[in-house]
C-alpha atoms as a PDB file:
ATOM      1  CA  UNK A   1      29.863  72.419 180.796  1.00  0.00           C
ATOM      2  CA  UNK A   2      33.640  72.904 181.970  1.00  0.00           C
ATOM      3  CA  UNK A   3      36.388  70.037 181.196  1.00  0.00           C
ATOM      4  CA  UNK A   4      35.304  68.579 185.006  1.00  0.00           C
ATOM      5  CA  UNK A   5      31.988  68.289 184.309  1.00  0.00           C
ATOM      6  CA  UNK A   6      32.831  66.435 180.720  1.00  0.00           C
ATOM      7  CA  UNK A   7      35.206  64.198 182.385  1.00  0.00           C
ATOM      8  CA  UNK A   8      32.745  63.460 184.982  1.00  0.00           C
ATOM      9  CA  UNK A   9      30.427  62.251 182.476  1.00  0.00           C
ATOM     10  CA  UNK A  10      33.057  59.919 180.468  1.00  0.00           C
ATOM     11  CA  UNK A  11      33.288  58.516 183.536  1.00  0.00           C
ATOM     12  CA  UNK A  12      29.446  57.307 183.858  1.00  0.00           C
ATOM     13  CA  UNK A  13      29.212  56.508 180.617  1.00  0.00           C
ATOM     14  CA  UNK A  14      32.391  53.964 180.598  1.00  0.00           C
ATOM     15  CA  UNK A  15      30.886  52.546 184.207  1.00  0.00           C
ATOM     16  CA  UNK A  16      27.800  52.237 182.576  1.00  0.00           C
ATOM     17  CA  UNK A  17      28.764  50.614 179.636  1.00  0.00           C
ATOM     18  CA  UNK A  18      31.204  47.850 181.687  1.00  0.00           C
ATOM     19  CA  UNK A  19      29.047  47.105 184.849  1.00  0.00           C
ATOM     20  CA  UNK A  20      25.451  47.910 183.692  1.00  0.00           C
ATOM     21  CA  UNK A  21      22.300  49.019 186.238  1.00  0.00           C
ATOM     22  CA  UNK A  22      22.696  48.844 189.245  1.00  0.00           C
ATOM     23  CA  UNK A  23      19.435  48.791 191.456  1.00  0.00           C
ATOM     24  CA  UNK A  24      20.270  50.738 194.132  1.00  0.00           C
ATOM     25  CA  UNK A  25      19.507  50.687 196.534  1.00  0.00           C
ATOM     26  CA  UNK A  26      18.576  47.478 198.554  1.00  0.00           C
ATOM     27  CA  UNK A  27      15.209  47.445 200.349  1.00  0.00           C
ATOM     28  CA  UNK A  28      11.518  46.788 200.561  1.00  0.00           C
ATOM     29  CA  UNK A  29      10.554  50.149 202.227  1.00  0.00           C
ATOM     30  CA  UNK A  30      11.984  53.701 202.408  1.00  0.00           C
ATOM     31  CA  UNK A  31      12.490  53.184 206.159  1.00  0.00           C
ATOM     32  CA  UNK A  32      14.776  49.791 205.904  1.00  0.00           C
ATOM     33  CA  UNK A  33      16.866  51.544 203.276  1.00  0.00           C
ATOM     34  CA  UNK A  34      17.466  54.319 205.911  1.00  0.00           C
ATOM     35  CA  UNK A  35      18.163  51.204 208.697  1.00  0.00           C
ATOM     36  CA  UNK A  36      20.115  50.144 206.147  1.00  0.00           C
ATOM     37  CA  UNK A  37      22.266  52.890 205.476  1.00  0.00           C
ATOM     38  CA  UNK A  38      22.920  53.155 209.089  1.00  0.00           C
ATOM     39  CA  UNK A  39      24.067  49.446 209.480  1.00  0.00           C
ATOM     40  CA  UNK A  40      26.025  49.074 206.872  1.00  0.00           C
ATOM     41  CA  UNK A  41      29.128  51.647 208.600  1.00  0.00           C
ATOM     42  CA  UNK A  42      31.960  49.997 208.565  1.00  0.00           C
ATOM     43  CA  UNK A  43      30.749  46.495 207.651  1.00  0.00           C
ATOM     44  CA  UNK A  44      29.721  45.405 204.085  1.00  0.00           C
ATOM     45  CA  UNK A  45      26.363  44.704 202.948  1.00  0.00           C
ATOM     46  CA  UNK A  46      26.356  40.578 203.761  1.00  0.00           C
ATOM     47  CA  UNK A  47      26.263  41.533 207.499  1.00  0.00           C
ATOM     48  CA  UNK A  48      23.653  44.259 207.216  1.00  0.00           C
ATOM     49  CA  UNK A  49      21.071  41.698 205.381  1.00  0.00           C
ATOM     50  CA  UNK A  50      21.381  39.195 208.113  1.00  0.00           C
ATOM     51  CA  UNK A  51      21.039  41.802 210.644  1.00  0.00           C
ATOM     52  CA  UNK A  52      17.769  42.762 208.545  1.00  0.00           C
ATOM     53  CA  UNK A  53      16.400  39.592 208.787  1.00  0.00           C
ATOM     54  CA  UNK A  54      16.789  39.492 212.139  1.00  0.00           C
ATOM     55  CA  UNK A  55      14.403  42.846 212.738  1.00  0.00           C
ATOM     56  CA  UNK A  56      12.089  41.315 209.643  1.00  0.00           C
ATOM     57  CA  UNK A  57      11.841  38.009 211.871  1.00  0.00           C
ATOM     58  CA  UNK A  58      10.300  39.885 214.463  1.00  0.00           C
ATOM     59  CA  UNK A  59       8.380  41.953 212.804  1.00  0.00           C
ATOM     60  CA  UNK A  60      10.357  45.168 214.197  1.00  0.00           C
ATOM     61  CA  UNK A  61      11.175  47.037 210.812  1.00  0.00           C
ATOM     62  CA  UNK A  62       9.100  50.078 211.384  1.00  0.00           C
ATOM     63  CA  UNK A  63      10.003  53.350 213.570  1.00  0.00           C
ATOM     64  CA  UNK A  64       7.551  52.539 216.450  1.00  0.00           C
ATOM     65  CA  UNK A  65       8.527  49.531 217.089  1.00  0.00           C
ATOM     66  CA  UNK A  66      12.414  49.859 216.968  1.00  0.00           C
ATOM     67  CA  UNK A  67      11.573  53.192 218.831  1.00  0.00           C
ATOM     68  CA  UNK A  68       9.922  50.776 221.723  1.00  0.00           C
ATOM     69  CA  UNK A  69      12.152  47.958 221.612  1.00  0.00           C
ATOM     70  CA  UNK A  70      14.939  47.940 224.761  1.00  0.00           C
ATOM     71  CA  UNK A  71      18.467  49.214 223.682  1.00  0.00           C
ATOM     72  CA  UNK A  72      19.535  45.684 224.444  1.00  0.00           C
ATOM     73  CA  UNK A  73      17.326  43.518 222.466  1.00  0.00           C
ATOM     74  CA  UNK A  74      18.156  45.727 219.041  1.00  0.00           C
ATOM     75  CA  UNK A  75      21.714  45.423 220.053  1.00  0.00           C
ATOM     76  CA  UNK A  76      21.533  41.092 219.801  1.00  0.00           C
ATOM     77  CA  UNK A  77      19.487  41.219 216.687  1.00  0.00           C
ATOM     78  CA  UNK A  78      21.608  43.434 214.493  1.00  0.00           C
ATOM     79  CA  UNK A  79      24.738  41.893 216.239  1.00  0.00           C
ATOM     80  CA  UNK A  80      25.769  40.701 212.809  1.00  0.00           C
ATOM     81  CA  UNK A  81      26.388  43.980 211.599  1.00  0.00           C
ATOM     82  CA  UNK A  82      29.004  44.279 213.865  1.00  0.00           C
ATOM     83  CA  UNK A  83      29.614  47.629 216.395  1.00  0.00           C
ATOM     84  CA  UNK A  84      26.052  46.313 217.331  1.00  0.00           C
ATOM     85  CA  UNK A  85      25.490  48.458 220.552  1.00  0.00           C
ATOM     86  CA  UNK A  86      26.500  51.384 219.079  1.00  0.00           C
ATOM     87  CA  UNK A  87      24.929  50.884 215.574  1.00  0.00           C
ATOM     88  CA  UNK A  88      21.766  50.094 218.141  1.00  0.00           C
ATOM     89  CA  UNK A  89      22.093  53.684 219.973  1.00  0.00           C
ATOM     90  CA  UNK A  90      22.387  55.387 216.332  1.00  0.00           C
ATOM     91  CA  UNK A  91      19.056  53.730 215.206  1.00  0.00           C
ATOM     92  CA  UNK A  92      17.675  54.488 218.680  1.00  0.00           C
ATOM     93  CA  UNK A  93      18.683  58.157 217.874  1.00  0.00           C
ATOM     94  CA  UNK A  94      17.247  57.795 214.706  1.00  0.00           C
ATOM     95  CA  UNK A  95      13.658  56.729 215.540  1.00  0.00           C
ATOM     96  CA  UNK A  96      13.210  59.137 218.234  1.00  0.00           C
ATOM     97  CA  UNK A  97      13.777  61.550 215.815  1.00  0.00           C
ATOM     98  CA  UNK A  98      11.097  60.446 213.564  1.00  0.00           C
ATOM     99  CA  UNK A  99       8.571  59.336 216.211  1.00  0.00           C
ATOM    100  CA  UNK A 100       9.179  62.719 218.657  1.00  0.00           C
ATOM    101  CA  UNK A 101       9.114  64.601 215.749  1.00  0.00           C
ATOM    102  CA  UNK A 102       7.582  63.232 212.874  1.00  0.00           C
ATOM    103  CA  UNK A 103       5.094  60.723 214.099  1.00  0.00           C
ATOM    104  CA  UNK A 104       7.177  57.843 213.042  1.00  0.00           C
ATOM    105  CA  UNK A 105       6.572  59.435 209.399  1.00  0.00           C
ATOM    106  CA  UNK A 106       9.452  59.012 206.718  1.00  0.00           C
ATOM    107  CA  UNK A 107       7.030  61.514 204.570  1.00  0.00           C
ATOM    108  CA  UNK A 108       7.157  63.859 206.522  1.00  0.00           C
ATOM    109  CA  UNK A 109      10.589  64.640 207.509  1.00  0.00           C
ATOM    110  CA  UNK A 110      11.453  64.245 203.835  1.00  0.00           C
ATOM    111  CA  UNK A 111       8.816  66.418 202.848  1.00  0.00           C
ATOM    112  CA  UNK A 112      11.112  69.567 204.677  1.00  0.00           C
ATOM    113  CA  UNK A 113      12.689  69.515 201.445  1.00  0.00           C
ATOM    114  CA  UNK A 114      16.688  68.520 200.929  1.00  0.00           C
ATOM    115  CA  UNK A 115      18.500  71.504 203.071  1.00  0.00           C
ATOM    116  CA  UNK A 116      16.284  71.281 206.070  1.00  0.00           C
ATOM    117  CA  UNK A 117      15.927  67.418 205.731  1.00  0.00           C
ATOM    118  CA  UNK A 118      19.405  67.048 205.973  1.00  0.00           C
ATOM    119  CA  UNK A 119      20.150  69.417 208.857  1.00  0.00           C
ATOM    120  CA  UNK A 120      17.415  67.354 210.411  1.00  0.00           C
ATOM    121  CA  UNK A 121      19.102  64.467 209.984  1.00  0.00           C
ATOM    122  CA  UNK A 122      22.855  65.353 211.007  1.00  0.00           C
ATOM    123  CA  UNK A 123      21.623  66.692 214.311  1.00  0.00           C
ATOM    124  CA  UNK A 124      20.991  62.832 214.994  1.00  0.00           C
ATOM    125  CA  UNK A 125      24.160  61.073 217.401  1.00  0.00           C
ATOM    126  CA  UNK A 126      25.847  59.100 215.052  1.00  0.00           C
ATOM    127  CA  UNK A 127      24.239  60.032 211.462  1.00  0.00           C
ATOM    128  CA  UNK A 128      27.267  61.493 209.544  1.00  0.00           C
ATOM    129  CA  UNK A 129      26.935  63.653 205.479  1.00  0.00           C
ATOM    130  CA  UNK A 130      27.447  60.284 204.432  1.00  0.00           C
ATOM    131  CA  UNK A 131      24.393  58.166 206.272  1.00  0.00           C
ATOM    132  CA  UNK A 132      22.545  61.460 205.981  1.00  0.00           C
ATOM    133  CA  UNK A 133      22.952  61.655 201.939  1.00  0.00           C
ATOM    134  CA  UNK A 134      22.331  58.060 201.507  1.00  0.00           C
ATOM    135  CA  UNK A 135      18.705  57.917 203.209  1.00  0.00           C
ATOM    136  CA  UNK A 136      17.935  61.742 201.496  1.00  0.00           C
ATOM    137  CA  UNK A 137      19.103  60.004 198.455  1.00  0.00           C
ATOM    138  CA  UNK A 138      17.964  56.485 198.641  1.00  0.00           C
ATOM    139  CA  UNK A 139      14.814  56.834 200.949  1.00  0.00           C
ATOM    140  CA  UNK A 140      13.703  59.871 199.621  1.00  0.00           C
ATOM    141  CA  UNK A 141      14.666  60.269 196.585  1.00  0.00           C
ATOM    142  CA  UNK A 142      16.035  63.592 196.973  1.00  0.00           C
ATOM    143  CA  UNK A 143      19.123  65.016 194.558  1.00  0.00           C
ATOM    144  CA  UNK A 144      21.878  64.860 196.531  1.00  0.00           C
ATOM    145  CA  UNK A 145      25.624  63.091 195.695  1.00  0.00           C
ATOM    146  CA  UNK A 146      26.707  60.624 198.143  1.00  0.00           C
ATOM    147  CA  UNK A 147      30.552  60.429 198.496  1.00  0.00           C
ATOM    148  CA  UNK A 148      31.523  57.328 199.820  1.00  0.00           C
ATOM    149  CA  UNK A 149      35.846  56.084 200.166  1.00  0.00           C
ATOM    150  CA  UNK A 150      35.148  54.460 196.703  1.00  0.00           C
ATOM    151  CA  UNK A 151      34.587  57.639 195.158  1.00  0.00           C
ATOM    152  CA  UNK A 152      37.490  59.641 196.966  1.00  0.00           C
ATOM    153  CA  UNK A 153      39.842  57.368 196.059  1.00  0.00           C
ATOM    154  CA  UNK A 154      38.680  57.347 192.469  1.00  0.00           C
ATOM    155  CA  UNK A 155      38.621  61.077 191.997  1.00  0.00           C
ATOM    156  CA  UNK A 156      42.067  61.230 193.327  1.00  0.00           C
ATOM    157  CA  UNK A 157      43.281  58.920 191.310  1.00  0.00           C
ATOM    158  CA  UNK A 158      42.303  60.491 188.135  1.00  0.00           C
ATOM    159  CA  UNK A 159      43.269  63.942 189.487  1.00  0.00           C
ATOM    160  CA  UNK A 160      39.986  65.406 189.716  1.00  0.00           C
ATOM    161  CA  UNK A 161      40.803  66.271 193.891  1.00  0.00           C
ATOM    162  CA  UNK A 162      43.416  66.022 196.241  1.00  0.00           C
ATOM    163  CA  UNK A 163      43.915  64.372 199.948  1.00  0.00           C
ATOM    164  CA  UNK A 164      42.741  67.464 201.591  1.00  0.00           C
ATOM    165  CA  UNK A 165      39.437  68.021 200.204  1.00  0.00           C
ATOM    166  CA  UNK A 166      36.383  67.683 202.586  1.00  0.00           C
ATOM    167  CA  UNK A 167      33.598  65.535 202.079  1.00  0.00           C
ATOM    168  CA  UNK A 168      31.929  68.679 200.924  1.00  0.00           C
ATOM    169  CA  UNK A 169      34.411  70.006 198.627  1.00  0.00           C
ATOM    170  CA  UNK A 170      33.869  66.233 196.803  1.00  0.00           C
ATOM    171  CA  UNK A 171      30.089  66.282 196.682  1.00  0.00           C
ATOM    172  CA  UNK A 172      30.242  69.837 194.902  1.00  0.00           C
ATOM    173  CA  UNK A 173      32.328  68.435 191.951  1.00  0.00           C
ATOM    174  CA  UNK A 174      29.185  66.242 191.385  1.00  0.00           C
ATOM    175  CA  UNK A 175      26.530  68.610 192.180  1.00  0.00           C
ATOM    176  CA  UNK A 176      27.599  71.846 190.297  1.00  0.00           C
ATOM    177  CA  UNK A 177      28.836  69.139 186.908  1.00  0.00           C
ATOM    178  CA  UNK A 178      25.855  67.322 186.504  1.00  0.00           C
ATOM    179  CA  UNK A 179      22.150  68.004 186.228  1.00  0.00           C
ATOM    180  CA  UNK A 180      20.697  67.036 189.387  1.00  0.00           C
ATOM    181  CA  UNK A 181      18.837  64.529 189.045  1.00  0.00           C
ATOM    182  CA  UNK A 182      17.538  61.890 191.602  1.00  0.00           C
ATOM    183  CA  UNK A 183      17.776  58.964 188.775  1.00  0.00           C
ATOM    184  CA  UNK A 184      21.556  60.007 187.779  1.00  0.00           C
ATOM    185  CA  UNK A 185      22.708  60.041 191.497  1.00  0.00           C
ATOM    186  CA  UNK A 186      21.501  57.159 192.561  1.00  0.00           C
ATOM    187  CA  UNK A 187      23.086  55.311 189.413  1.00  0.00           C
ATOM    188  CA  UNK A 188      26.240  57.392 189.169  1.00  0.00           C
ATOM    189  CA  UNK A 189      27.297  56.528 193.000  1.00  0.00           C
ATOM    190  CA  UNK A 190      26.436  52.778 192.923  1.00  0.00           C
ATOM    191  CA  UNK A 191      28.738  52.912 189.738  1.00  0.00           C
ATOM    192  CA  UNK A 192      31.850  54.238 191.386  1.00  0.00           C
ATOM    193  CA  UNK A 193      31.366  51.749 194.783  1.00  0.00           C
ATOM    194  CA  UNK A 194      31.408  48.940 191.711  1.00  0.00           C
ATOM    195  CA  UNK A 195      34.226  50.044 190.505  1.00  0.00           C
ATOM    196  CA  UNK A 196      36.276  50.681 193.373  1.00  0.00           C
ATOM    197  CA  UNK A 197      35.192  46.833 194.497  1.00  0.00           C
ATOM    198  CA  UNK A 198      36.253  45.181 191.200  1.00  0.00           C
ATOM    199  CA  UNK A 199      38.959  47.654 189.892  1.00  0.00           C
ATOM    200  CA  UNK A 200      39.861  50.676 192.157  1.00  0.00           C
ATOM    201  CA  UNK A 201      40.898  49.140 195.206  1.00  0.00           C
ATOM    202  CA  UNK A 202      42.906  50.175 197.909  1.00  0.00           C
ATOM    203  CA  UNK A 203      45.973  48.328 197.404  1.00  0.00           C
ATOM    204  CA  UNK A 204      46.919  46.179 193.990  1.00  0.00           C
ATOM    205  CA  UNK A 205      44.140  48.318 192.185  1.00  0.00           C
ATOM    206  CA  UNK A 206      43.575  46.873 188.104  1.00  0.00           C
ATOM    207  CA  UNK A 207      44.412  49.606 186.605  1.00  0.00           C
ATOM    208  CA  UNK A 208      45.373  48.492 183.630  1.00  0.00           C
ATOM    209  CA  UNK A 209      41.996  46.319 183.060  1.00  0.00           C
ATOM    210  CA  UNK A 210      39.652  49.376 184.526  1.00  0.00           C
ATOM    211  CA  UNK A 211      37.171  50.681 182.378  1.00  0.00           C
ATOM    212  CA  UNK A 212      38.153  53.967 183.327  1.00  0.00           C
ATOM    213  CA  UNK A 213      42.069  54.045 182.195  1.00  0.00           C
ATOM    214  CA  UNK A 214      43.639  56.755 180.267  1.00  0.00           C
ATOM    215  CA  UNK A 215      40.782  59.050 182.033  1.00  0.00           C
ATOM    216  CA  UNK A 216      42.494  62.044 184.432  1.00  0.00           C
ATOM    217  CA  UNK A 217      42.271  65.695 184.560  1.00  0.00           C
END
């Protein structure tokens, strides 16, 4: 293992001794993780459960019946999630692609295997690496490093990457430095987003109180 990849595991262990498991992620089913992970852009996680709810309410948390629900109808009951008719065309995308395709069957487009999974998936209007690597992740417990803007901005500020690295060039840091493994992903990225929230934030960050000071490249 290379300095990166011993740095990169100083860090877990200090996150892991200050802020404990984690439970990631939230969700009764493999399929409302994956609604999940497509409400929650650019909103936080309060909004998403109440938009939840609302699908739970009326009994429309499965893929055949957001699949024949009108475009408007999903739009009012995930409005709380905000960006709620486009959020609504992204799930729309979402569940045609697992209904046209896949029978409505989470299983089965998971079962592809990680690479073709995830091509699968970011062929789907609206479903980005990072949507895409939170429902291979989280849904299907596939080992893949999700790189959120908590994690950028920690890396950076340690000096393990710089501004102009793609999403891409951040996930390999993880995946070539660690052992992949499903269990260590899921913990390790719901870690840094803890971090970043309590310590590593985007203006007035606690450095001096983070559990990860004095740690850089």
């Amino acid at each position: 293992m290379d300095l990166i990849g011993h740095i990169l595991q100083e860090i877990y262990k200090k996150l892991s001794e200050k802020f404990g498991p984690q439970g990631w992620w939230p969700g009764e089913t493999p399929f409302e993780v994956c609604v999940g992970a497509i409400l929650t852009q650019n909103t936080n996680w309060q909004n998403v459960e109440r938009a939840i709810a609302n699908l739970k309410a009326h009994n429309l948390l499965y893929p055949q019946a957001l699949y024949e629900i009108s475009h408007e109808t999903l739009a009012k009951l995930i409005r709380p999630a905000g960006y709620f008719r486009v959020k609504a065309k992204r799930l729309k995308n979402f569940v045609h692609l697992l209904v046209e395709e896949y029978h409505g069957e989470l299983e089965a487009l998971f079962s592809l295997g990680l690479e073709k999974a995830r091509e699968k998936l970011l062929l789907v209007k609206g479903i980005g690496p990072e949507t895409a690597d939170s429902m291979l992740l989280y849904a299907g417990n596939l080992p893949i490093f999700v790189i959120d803007a908590y994690t950028r901005r920690i890396l950076l500020r340690h000096g393990l990457a710089h501004e102009d690295m793609s999403y891409e060039d951040l996930q390999s840091l993880f995946m070539k430095n660690l052992p992949k493994d499903v269990k260590l992903f899921n913990e390790y990225h719901a870690l840094l987003v803890a971090c970043g929230k309590n310590f590593c934030r985007p203006k007035k960050p606690l450095c001096e109180e983070c559990p990860l000071k004095g740690i850089a490249l």
